[in-house]
Protein backbone atom coordinates (compact mmCIF):
# COMPACT_ATOMS: atom_id res chain seq x y z
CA UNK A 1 0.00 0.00 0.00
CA UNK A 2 3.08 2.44 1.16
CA UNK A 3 4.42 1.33 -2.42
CA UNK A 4 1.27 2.26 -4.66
CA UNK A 5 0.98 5.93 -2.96
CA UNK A 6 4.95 6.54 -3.21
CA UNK A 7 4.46 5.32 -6.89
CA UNK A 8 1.87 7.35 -7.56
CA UNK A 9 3.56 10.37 -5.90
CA UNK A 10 6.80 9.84 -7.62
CA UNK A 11 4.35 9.62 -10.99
CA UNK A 12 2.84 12.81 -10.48
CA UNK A 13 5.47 14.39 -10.05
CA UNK A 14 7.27 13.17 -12.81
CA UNK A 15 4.81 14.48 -15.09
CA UNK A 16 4.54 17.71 -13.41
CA UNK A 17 8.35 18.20 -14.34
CA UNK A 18 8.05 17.19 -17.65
CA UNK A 19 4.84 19.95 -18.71
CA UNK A 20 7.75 22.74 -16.99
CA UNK A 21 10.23 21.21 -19.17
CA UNK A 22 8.24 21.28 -21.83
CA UNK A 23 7.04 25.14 -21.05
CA UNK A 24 10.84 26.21 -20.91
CA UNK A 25 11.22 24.80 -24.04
CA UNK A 26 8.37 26.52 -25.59
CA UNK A 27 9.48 30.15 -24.37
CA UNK A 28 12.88 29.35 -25.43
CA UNK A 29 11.63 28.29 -29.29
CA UNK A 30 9.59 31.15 -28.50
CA UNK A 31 12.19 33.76 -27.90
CA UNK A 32 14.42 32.19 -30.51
CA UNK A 33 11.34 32.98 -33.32
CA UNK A 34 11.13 36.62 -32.29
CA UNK A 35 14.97 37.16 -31.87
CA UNK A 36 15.69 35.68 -35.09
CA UNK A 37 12.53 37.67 -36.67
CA UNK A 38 13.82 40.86 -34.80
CA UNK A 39 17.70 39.87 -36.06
CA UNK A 40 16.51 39.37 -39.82
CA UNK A 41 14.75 42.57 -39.78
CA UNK A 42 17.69 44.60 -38.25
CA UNK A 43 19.83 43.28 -40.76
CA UNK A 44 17.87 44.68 -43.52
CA UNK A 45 18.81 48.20 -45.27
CA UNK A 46 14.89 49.01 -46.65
CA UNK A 47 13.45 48.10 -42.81
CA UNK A 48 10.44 51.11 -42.38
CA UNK A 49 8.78 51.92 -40.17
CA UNK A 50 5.32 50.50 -40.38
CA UNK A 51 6.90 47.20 -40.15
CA UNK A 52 8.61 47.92 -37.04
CA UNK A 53 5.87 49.53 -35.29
CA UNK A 54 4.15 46.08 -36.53
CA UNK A 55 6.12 44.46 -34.39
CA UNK A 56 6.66 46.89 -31.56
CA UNK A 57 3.27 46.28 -30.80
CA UNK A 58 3.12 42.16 -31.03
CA UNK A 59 6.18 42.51 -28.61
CA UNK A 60 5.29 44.96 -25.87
CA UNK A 61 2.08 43.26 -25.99
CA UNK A 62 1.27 42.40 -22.32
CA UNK A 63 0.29 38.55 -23.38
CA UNK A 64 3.90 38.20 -24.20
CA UNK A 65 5.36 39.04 -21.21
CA UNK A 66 8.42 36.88 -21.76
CA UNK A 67 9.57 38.22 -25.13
CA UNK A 68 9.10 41.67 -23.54
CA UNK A 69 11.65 41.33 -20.55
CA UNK A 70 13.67 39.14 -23.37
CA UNK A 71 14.07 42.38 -25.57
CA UNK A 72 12.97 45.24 -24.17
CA UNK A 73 16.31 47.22 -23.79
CA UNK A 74 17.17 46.10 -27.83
CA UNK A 75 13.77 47.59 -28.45
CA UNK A 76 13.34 50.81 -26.49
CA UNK A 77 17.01 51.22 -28.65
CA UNK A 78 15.67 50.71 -31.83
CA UNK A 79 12.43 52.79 -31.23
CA UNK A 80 14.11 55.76 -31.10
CA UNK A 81 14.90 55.45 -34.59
CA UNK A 82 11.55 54.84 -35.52
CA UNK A 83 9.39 56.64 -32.69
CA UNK A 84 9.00 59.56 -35.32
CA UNK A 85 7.52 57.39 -37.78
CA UNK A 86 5.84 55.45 -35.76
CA UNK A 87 3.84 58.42 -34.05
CA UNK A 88 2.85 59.67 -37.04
CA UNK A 89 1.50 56.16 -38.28
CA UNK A 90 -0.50 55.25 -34.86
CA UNK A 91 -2.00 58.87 -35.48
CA UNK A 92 -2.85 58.90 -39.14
CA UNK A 93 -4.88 55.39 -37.31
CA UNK A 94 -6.05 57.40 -35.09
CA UNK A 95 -7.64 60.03 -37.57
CA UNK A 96 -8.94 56.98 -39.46
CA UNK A 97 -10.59 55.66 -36.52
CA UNK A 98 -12.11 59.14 -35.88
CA UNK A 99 -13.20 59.69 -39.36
CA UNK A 100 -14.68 56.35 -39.12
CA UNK A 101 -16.65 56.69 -35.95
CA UNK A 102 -17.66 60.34 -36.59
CA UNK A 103 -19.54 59.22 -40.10
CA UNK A 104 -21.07 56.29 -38.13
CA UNK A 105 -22.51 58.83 -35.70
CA UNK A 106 -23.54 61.19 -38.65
CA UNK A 107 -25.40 58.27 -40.35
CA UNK A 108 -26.97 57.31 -37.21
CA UNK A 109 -28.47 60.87 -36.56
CA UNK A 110 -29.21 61.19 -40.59
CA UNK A 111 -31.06 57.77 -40.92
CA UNK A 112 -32.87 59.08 -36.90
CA UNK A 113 -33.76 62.43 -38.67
CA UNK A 114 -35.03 60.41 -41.97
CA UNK A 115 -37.16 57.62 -39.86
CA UNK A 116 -38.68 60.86 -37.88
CA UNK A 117 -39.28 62.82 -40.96
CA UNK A 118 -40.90 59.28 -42.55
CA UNK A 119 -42.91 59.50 -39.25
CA UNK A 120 -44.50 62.73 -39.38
CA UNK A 121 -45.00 62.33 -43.35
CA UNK A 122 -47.07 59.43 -42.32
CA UNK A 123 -48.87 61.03 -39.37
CA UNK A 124 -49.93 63.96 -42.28
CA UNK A 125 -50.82 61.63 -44.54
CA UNK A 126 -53.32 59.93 -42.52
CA UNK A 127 -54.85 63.38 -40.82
CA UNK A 128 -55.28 63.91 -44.48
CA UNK A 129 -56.60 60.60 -45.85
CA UNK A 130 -59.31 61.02 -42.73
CA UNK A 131 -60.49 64.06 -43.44
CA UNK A 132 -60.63 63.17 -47.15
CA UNK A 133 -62.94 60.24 -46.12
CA UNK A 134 -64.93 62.57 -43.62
CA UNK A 135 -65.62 65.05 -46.80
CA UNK A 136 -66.61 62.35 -49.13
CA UNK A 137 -69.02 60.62 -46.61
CA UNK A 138 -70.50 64.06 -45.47
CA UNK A 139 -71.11 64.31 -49.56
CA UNK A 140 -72.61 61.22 -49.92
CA UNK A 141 -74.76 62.25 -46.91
CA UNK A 142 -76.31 64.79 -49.25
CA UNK A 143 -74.50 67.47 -46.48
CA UNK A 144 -72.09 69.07 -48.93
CA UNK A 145 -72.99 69.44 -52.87
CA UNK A 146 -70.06 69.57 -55.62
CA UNK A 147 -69.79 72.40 -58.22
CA UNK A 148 -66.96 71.22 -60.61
CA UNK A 149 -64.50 73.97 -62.09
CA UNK A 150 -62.57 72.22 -64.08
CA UNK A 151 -60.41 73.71 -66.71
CA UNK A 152 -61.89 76.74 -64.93
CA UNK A 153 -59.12 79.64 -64.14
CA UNK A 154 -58.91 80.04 -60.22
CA UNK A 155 -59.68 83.72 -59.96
CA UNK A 156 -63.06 83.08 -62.78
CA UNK A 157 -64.01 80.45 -59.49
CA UNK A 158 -63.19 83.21 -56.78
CA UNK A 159 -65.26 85.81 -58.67
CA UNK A 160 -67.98 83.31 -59.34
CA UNK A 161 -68.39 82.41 -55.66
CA UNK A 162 -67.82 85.55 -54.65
CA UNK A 163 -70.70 86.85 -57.00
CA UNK A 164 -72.87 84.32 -55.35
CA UNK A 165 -71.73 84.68 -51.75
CA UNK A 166 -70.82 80.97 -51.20
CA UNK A 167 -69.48 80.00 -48.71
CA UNK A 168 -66.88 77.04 -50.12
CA UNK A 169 -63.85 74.69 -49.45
CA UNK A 170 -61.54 73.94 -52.22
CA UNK A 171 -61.36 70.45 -52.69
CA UNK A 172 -58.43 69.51 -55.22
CA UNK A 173 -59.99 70.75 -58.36
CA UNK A 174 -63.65 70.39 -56.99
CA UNK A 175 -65.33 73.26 -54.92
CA UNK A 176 -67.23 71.75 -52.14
CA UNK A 177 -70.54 74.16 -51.45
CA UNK A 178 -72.04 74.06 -47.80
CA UNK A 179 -75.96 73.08 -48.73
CA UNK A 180 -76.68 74.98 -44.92
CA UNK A 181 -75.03 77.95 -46.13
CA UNK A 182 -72.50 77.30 -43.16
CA UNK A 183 -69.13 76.37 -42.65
CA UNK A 184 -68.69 73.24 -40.51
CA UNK A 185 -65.46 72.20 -39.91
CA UNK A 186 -62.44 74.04 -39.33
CA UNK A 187 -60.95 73.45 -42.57
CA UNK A 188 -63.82 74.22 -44.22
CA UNK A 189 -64.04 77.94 -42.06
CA UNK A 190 -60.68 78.55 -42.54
CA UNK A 191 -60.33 78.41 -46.32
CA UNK A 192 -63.66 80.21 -46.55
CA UNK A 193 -62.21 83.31 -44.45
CA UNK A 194 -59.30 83.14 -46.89
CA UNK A 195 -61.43 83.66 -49.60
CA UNK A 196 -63.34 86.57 -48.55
């Protein structure tokens, strides 16, 4: 029994040293990749900047904590060479991501002020369609009569109804004549008052 626990002790363990071997030997491949990456580019005469602010940022990155303690002096050396360059790369990004957000926000508020617009068109149209139906069943309720003037000049109808004192609502190209001699709605009134 003493056997089988110190076994599976020993076993445990074993295996627990082997996953840190094989982490160290990760991070070293690792760090090997980026040095050699870093080495090829330094060697190059056409290296820009772009490229090393490229991979300025995959290095400082805080998920690679390793390669950043493995090369950080090398780097903060080399990126004052490029810091120039690189600031004004990171803020021609910057303006891009600006431009980009502010004509998101400007669509937003133009497609808000369109749906609003839509909206009250709407809202208009079906005050108007109402009263259109209102009209037309007060007509067919033998309330209103229709005197058509069409092809008739405007001012021929104002002088005509004026002549005969009628009191009227324009209706498209119809005139729509109060059979009570009154005006009923306010529509009605206040087209007749501009008429007088």
């Amino acid at each position: 029994m003493f056997y089988n626990s110190f076994s599976s002790y020993y076993s445990i363990s074993r295996r627990r040293r082997q996953r840190e071997r094989e982490e160290e030997m990760r991070e070293k491949r690792k760090r090997e990749q980026i040095e050699n990456e870093i080495a090829s580019i330094g060697d190059r005469a056409d290296i820009n900047a772009e490229e090393f602010a490229m991979l300025w940022r995959l290095i400082i990155d805080k998920k690679h904590s390793v390669i950043n303690d493995a090369f950080k002096d090398l780097l903060l050396q080399a990126k004052l060479i490029f810091s120039a360059e690189i600031g004004e790369i990171l803020a021609e990004q910057q303006r891009q991501k600006f431009a980009a957000e502010q004509w998101a926000i400007q669509r937003a508020k133009e497609e808000v002020r369109r749906k609003a617009k839509r909206e009250r068109l709407d809202y208009i149209s079906e005050k108007i369609q109402k009263r259109r139906q209102e009209l037309l069943e007060e007509i067919r309720n033998k309330k209103y009569k229709i005197l058509d003037f069409r092809g008739t000049k405007l001012r021929d109808v104002r002088e005509l109804l004026e002549s005969q004192h009628l009191k009227t609502s324009f209706f498209g190209h119809l005139v729509v004549k109060n059979v009570n001699d009154m005006p009923t709605s306010k529509i009605v009134r206040k087209r007749y008052e501009k008429y007088q």
